[in-house]
C-alpha atoms as a PDB file:
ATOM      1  CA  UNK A   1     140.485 127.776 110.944  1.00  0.00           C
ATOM      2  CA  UNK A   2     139.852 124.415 109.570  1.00  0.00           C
ATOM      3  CA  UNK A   3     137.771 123.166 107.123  1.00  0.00           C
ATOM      4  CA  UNK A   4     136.029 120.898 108.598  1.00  0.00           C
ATOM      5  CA  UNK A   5     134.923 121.092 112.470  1.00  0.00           C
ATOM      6  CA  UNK A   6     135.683 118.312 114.744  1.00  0.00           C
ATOM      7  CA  UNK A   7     132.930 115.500 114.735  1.00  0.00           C
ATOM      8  CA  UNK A   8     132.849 115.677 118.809  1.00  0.00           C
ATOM      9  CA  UNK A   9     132.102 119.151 118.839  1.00  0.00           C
ATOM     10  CA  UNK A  10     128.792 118.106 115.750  1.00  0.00           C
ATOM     11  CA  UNK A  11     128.044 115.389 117.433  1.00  0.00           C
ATOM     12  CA  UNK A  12     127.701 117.816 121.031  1.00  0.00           C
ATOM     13  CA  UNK A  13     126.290 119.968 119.097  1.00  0.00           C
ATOM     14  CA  UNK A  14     123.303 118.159 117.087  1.00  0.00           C
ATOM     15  CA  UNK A  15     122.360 116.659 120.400  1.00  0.00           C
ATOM     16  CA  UNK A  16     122.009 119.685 122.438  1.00  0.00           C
ATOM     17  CA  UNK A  17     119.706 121.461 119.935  1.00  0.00           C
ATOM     18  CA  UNK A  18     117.733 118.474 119.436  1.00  0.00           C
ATOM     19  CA  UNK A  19     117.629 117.978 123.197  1.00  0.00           C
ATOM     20  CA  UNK A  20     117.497 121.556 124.017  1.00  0.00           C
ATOM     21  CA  UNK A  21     119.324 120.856 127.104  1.00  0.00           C
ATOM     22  CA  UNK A  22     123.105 120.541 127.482  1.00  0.00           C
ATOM     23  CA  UNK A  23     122.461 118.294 130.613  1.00  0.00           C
ATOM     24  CA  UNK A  24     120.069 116.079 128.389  1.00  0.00           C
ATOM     25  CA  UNK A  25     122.683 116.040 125.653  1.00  0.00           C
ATOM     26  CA  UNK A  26     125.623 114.637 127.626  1.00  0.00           C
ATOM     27  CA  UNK A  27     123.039 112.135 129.124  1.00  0.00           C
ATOM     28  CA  UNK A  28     122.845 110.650 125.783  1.00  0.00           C
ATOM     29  CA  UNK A  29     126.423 111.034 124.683  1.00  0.00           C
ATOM     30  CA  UNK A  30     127.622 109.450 128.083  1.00  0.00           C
ATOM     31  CA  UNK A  31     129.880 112.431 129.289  1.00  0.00           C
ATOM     32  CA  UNK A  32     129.719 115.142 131.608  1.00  0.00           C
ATOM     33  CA  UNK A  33     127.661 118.957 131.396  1.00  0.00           C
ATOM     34  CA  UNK A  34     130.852 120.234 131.243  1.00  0.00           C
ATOM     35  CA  UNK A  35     132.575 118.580 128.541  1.00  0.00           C
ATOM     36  CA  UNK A  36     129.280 119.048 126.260  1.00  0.00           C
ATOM     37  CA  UNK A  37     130.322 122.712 127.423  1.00  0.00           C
ATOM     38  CA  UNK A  38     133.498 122.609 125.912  1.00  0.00           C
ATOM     39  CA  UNK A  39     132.857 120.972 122.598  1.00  0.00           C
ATOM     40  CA  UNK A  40     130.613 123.037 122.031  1.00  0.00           C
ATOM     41  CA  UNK A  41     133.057 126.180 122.737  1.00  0.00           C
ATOM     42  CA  UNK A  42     135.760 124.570 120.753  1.00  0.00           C
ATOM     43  CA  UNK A  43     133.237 123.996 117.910  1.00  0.00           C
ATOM     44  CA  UNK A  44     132.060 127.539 117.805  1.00  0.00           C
ATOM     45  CA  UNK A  45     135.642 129.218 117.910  1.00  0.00           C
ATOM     46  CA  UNK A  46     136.448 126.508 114.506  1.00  0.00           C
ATOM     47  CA  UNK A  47     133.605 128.170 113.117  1.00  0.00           C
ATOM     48  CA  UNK A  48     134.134 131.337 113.382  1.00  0.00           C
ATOM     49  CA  UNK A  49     130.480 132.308 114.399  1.00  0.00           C
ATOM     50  CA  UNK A  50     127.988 131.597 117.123  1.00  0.00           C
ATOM     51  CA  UNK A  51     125.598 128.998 117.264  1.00  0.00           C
ATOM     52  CA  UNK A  52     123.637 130.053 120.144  1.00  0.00           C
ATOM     53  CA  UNK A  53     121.550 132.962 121.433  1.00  0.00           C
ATOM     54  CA  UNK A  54     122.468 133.872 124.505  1.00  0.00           C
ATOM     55  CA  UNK A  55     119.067 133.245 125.984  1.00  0.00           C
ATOM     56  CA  UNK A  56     118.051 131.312 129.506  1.00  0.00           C
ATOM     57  CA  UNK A  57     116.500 129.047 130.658  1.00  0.00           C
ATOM     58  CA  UNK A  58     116.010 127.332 127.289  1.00  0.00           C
ATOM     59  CA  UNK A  59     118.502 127.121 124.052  1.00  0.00           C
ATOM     60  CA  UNK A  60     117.878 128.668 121.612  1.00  0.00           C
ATOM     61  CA  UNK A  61     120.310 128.764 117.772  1.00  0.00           C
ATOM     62  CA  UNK A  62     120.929 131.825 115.588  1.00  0.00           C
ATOM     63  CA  UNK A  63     120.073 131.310 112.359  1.00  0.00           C
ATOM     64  CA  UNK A  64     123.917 129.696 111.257  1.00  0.00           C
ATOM     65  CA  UNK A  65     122.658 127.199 114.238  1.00  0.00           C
ATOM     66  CA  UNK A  66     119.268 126.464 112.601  1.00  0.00           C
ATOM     67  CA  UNK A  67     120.607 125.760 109.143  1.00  0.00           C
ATOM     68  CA  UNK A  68     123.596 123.666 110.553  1.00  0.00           C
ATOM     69  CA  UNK A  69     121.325 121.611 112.717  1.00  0.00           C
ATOM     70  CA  UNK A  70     118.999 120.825 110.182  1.00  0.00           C
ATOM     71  CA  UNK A  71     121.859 119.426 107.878  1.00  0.00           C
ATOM     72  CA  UNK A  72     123.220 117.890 110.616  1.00  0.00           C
ATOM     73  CA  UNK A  73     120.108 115.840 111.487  1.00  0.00           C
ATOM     74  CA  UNK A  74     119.283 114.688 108.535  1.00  0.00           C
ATOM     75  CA  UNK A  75     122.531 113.229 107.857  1.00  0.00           C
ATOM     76  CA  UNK A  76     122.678 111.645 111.529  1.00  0.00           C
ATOM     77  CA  UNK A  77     119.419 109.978 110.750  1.00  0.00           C
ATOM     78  CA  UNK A  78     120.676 108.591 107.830  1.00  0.00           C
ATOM     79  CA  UNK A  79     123.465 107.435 109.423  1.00  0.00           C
ATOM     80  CA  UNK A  80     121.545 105.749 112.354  1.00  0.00           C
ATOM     81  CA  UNK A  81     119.446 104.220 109.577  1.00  0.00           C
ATOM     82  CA  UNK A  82     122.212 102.990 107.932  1.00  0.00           C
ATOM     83  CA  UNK A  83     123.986 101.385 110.779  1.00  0.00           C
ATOM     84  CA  UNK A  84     120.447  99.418 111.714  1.00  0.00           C
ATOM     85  CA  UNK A  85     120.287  98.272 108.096  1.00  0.00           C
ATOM     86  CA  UNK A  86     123.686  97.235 108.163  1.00  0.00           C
ATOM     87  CA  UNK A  87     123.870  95.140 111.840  1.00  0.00           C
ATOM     88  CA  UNK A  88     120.550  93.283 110.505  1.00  0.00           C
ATOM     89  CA  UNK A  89     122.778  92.590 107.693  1.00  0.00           C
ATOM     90  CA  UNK A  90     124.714  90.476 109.505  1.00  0.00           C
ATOM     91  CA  UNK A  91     122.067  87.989 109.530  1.00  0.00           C
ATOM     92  CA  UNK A  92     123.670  86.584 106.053  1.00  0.00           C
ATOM     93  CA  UNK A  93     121.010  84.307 106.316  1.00  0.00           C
ATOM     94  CA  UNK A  94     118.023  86.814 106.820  1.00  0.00           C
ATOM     95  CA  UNK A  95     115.843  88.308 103.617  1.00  0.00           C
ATOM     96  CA  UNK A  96     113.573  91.198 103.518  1.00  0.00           C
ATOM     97  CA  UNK A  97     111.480  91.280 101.070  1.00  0.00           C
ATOM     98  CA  UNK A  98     109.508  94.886  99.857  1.00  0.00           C
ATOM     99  CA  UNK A  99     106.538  94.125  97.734  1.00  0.00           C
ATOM    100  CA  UNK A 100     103.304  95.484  95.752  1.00  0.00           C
ATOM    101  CA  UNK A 101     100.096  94.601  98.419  1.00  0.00           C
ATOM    102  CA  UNK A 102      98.224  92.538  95.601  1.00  0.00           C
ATOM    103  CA  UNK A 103     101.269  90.961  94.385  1.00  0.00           C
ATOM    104  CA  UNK A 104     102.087  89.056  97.642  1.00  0.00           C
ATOM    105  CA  UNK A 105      98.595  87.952  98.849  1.00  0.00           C
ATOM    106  CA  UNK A 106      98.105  86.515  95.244  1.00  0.00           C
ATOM    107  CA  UNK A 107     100.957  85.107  93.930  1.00  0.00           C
ATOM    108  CA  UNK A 108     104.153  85.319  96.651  1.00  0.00           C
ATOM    109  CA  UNK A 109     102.712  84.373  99.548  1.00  0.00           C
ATOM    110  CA  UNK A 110     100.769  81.010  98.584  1.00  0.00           C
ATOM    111  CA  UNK A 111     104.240  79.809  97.027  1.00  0.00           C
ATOM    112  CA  UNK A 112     106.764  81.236  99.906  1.00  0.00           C
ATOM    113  CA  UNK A 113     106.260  78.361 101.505  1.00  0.00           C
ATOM    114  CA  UNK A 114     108.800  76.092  98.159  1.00  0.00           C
ATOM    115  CA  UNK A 115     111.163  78.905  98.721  1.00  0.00           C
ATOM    116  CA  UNK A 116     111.032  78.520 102.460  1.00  0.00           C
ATOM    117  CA  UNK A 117     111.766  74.367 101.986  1.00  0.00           C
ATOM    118  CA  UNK A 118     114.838  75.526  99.639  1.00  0.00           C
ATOM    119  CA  UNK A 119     116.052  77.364 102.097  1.00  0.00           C
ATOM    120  CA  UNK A 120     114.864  75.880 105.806  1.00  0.00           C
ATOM    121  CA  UNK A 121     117.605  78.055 107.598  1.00  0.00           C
ATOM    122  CA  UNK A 122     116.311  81.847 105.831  1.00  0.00           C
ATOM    123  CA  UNK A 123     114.297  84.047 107.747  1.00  0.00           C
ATOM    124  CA  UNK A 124     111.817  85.912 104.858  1.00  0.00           C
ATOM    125  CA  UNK A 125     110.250  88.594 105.985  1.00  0.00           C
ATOM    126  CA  UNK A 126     107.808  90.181 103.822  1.00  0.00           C
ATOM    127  CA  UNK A 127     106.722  94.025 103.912  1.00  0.00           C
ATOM    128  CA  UNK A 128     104.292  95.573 101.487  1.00  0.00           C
ATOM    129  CA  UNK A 129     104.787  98.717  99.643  1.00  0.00           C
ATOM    130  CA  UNK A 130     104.146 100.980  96.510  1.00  0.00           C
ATOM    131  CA  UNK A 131     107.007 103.852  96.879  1.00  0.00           C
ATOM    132  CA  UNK A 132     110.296 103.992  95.278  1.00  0.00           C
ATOM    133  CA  UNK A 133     113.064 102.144  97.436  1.00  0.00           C
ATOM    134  CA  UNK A 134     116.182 103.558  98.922  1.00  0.00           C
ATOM    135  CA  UNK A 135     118.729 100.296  99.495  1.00  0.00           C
ATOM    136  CA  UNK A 136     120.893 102.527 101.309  1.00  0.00           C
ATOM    137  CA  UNK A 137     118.414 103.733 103.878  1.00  0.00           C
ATOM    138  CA  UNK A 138     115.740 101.397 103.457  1.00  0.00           C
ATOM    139  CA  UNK A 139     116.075  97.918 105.659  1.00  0.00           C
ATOM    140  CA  UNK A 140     115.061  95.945 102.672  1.00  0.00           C
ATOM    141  CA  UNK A 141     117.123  93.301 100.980  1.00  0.00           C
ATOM    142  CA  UNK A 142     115.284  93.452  97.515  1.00  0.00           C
ATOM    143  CA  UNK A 143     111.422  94.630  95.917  1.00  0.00           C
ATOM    144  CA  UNK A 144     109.181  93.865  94.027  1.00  0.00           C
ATOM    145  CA  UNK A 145     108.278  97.005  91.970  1.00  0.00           C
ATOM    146  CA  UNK A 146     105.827  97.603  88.829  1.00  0.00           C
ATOM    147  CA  UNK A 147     106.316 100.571  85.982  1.00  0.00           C
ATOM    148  CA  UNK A 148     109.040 100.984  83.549  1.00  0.00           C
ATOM    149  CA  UNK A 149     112.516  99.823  85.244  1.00  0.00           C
ATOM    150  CA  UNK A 150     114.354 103.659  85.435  1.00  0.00           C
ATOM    151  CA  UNK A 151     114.558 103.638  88.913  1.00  0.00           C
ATOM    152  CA  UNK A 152     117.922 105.425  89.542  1.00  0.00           C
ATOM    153  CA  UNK A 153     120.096 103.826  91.768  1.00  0.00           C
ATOM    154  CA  UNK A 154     118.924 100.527  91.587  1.00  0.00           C
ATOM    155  CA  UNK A 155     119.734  96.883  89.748  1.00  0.00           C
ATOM    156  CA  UNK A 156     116.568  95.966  88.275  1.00  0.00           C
ATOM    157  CA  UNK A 157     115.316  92.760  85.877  1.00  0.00           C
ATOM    158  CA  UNK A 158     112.325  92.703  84.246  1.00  0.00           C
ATOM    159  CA  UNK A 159     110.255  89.560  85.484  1.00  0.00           C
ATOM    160  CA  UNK A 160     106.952  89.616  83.872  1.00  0.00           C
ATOM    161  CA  UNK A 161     105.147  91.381  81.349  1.00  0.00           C
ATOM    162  CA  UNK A 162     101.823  92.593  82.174  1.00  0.00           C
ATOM    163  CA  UNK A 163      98.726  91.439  80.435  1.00  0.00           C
ATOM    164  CA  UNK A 164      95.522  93.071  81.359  1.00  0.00           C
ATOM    165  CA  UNK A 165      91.909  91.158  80.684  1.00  0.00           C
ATOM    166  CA  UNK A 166      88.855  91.854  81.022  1.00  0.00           C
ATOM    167  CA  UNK A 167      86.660  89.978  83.630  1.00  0.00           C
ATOM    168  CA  UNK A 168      83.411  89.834  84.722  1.00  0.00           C
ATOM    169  CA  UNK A 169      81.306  87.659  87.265  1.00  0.00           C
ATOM    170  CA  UNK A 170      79.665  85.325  84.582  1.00  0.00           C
ATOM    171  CA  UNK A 171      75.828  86.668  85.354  1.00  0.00           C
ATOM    172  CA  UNK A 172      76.942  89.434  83.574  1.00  0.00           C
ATOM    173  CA  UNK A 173      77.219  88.002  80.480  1.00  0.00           C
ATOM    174  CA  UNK A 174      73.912  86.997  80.263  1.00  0.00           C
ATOM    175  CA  UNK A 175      74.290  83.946  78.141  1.00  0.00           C
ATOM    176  CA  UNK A 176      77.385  85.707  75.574  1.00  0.00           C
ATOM    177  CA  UNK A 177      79.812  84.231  74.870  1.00  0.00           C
ATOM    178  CA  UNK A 178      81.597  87.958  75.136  1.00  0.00           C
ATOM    179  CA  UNK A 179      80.159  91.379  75.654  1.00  0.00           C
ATOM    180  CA  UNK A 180      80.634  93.987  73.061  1.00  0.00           C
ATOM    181  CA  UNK A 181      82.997  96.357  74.057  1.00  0.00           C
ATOM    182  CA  UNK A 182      81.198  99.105  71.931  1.00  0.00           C
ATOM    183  CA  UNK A 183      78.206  98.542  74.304  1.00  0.00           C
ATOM    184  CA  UNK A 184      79.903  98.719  77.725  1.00  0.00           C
ATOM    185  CA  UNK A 185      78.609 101.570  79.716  1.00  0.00           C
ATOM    186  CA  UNK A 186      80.390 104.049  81.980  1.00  0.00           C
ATOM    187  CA  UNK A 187      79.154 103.198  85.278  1.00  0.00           C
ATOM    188  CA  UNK A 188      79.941  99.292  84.313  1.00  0.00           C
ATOM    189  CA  UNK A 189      83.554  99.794  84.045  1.00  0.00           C
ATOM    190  CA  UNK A 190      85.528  99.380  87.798  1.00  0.00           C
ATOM    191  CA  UNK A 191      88.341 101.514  88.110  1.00  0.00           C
ATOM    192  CA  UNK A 192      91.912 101.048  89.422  1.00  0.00           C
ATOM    193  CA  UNK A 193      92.431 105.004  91.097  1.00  0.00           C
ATOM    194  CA  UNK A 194      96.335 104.117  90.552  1.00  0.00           C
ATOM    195  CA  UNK A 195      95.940 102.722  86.653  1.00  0.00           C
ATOM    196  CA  UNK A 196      93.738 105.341  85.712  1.00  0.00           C
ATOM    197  CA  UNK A 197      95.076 104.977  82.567  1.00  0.00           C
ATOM    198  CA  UNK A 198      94.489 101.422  81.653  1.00  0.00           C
ATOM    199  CA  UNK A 199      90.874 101.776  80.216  1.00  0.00           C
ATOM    200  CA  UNK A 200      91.880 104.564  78.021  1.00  0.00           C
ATOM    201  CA  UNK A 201      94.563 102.171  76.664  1.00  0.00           C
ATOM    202  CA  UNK A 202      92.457  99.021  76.224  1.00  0.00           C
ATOM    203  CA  UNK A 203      89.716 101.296  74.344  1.00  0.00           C
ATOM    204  CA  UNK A 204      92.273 103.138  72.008  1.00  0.00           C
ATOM    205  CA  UNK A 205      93.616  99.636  71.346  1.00  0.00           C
ATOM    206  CA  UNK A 206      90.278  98.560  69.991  1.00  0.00           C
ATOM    207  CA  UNK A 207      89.810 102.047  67.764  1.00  0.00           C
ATOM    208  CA  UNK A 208      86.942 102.391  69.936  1.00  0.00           C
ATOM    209  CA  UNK A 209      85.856 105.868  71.885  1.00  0.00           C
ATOM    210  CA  UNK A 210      86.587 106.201  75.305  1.00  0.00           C
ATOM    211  CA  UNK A 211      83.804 106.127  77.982  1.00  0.00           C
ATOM    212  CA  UNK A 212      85.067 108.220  81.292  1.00  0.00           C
ATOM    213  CA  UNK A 213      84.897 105.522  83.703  1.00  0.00           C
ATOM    214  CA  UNK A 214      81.979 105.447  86.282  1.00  0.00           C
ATOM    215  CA  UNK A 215      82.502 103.182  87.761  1.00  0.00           C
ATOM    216  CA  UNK A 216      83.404 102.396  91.961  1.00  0.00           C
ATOM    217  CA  UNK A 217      87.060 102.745  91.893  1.00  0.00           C
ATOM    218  CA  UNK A 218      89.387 100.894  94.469  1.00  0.00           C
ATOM    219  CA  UNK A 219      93.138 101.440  94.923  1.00  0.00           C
ATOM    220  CA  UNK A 220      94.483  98.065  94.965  1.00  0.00           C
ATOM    221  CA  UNK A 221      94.574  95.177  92.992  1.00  0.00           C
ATOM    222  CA  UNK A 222      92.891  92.563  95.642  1.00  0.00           C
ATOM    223  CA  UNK A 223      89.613  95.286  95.806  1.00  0.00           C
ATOM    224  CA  UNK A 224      89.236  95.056  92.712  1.00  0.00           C
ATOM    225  CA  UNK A 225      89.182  91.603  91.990  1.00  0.00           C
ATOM    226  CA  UNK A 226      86.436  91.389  94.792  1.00  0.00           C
ATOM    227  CA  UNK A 227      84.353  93.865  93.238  1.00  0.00           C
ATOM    228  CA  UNK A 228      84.171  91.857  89.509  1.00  0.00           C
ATOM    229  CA  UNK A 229      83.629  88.518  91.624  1.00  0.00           C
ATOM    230  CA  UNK A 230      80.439  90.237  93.320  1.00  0.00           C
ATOM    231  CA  UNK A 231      78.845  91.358  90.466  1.00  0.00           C
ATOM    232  CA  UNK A 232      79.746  95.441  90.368  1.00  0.00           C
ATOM    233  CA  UNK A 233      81.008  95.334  86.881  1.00  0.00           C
ATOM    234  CA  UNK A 234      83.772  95.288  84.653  1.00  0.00           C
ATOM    235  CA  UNK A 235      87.112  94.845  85.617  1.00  0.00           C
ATOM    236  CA  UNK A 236      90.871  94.886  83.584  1.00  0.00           C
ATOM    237  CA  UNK A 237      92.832  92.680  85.886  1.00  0.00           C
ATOM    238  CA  UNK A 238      96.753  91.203  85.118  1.00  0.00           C
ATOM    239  CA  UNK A 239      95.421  87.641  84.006  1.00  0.00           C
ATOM    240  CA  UNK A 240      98.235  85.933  86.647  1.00  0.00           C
ATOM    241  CA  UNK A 241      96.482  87.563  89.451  1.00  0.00           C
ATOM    242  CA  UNK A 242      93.407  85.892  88.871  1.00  0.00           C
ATOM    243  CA  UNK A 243      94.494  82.590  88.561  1.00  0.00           C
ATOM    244  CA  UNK A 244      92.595  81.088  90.834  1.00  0.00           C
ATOM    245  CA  UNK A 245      88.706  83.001  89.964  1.00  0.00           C
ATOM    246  CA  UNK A 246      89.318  81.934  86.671  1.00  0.00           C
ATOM    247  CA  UNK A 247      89.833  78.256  87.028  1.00  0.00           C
ATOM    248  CA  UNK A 248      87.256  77.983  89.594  1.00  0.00           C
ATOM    249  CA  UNK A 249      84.914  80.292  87.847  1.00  0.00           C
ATOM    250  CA  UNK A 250      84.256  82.886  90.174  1.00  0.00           C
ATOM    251  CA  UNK A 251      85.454  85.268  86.939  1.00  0.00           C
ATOM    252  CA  UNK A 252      84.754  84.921  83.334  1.00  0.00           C
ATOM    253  CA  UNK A 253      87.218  86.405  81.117  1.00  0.00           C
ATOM    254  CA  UNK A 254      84.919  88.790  79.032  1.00  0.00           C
ATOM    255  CA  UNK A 255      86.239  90.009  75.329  1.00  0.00           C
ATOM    256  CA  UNK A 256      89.409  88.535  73.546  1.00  0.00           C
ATOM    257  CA  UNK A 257      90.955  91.360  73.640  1.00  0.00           C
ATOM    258  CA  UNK A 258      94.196  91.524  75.645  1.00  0.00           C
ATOM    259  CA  UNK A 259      95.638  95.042  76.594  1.00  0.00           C
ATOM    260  CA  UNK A 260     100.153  94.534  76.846  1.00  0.00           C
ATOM    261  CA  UNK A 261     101.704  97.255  78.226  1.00  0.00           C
ATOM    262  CA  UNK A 262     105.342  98.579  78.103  1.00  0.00           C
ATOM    263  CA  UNK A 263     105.550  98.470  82.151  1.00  0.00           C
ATOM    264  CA  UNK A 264     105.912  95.462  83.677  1.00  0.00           C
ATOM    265  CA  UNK A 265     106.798  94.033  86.943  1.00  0.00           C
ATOM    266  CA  UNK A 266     110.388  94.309  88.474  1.00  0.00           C
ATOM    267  CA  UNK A 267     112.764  92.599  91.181  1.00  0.00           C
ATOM    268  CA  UNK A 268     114.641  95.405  92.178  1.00  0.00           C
ATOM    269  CA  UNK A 269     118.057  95.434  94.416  1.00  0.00           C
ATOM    270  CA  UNK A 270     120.896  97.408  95.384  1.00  0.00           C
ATOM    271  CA  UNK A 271     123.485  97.325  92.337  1.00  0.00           C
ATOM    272  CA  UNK A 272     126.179  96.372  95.545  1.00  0.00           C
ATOM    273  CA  UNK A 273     124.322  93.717  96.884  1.00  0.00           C
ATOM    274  CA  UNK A 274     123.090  91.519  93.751  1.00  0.00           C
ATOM    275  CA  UNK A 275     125.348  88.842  93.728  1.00  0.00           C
ATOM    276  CA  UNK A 276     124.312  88.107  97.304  1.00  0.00           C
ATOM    277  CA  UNK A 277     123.847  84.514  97.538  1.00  0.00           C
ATOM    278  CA  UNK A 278     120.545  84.953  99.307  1.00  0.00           C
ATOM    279  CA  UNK A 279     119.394  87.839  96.885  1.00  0.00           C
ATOM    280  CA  UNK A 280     120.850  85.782  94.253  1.00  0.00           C
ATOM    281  CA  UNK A 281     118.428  82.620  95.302  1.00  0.00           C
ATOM    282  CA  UNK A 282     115.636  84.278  95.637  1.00  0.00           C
ATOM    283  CA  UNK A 283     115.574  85.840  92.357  1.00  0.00           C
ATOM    284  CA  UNK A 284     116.344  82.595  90.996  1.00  0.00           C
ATOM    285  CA  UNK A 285     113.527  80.781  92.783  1.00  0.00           C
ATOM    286  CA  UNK A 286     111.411  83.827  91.949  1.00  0.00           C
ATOM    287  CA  UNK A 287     112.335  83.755  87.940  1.00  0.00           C
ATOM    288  CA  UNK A 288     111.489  80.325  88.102  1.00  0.00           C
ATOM    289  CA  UNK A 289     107.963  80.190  89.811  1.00  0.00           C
ATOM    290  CA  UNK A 290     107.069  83.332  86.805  1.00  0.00           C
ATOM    291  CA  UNK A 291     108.138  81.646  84.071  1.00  0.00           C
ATOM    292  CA  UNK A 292     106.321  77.933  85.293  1.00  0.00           C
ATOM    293  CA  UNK A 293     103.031  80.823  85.664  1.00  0.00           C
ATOM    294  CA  UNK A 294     103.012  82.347  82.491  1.00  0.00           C
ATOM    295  CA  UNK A 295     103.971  78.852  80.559  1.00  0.00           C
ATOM    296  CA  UNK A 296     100.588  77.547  82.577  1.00  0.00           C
ATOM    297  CA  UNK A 297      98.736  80.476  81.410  1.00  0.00           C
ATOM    298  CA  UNK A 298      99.028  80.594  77.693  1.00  0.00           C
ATOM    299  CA  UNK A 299      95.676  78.649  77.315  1.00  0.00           C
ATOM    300  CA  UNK A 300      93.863  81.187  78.979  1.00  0.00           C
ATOM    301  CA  UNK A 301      93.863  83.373  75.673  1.00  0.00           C
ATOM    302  CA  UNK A 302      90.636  83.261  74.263  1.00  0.00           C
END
């Protein structure tokens, strides 16, 4: 008995149970009923046990049958995941780009377009997203990721620091110069549902008690940067995301106080693939844009 069965006789065999038709299942595989038949003999009498109940009309596994098939689709998923990521791959010239929602409507996006005249033959594609990446499964070229870097797996550099401010529309400072963070109410302060953390943090920093938040609450970035330019309330926003309210004052920046916190944002990429040329330039270009930002935004500290 070997140790390993024949891949003919798997591949018969994943296809008729996920068929559940031996006619369907050479369909697909491009060979005749009866040599489905056959492979699937051969594979049973390798195993040394049945796979299916001997049921009609429709097939049906034992239980060895059910686990095997699960296995087996799983990894034949992966593999036909896999073998799409790779034949877009050979577009050298092609770069998909995973990144935080808020992150490319405010700062990638508007600035694509220098990258793009760097590289006039590159197709960039940008997807958003918020999960963990897998490189090998994933068709995604590199990401854009925030939190602490220990994402196993993956080659990650640390691009920029996050500094969170606190911003207001400026009718809500009523004349101040800044509010008094003592005085700030509950329902004033607008919460982030996925930093639920960060007012804690910006209080503690201060030595100051910590209101529960009352506030409307909004998942991403962009909502709440809306929601302080309309008047709802307070809001602790990364200062480079808001760029643009406060130079045109749509947003006041409303205490001195800055919160810095250990996570930061990361361009993230398959350890195989990071000397890439194109993941190579973009990170590069990317670097490059980040540092020009944050040397530009020094004079916003109050």
């Amino acid at each position: 008995m070997p140790d390993f069965p024949s891949l003919n006789g798997l591949r018969s065999f994943e296809a008729t149970a996920r068929l559940g038709s031996m006619t369907r299942a050479a369909s697909e595989l491009g060979v005749t009923q009866s040599a489905v038949s056959r492979a699937l003999s051969l594979l049973q009498a390798e195993l040394g046990f049945p796979l299916f109940l001997r049921t009609k009309p429709s097939i049906q596994l034992t239980s060895s049958g059910e686990a095997i098939f699960v296995e087996l689709r799983h990894s034949f998923d992966r593999m036909r995941t896999l073998l799409a990521r790779l034949r877009q791959d050979q577009n050298a010239y092609g770069l998909t780009i995973n990144v935080l929602p808020t992150f490319a409507l405010r700062f990638l996006i508007p600035r694509l377009p220098a990258f793009k005249a760097q590289h006039p033959d590159m197709q960039v594609d940008i997807v958003v997203g918020e999960q963990a990446i897998d490189f090998a499964l994933d068709a995604v070229d590199v990401g854009i990721r925030y939190g602490n870097g220990d994402w196993p797996g993956v080659k990650t550099y640390r691009i920029l620091d996050e500094e969170l401010v606190i911003v207001c529309a400026p009718r809500l400072l009523e004349g101040r110069a800044a509010i008094d963070p003592g005085a700030l109410r509950p329902e004033q302060l607008i919460r982030h549902t996925t930093r639920i953390e960060a007012w804690p943090e910006w209080f503690e920093n201060l030595h100051l008690p910590t209101p529960t938040p009352a506030g409307l609450g909004f998942e991403h970035f962009f909502m709440v940067i809306e929601a302080a330019v309309v008047g709802i309330g307070f809001a602790l926003l990364p200062r480079f995301l808001i760029r643009r309210e406060l130079e045109n004052g749509a947003l006041v920046i409303a205490s001195p106080h800055i919160l810095r916190r250990e996570q930061g944002y990361f361009f993230m990429c398959s350890p195989l693939r990071r000397s890439e040329p194109k993941i190579l330039a973009f990170r590069r270009w990317l670097q490059g844009e980040l540092a020009a930002l944050t040397a530009e935004g020094r004079p916003l500290e109050m």
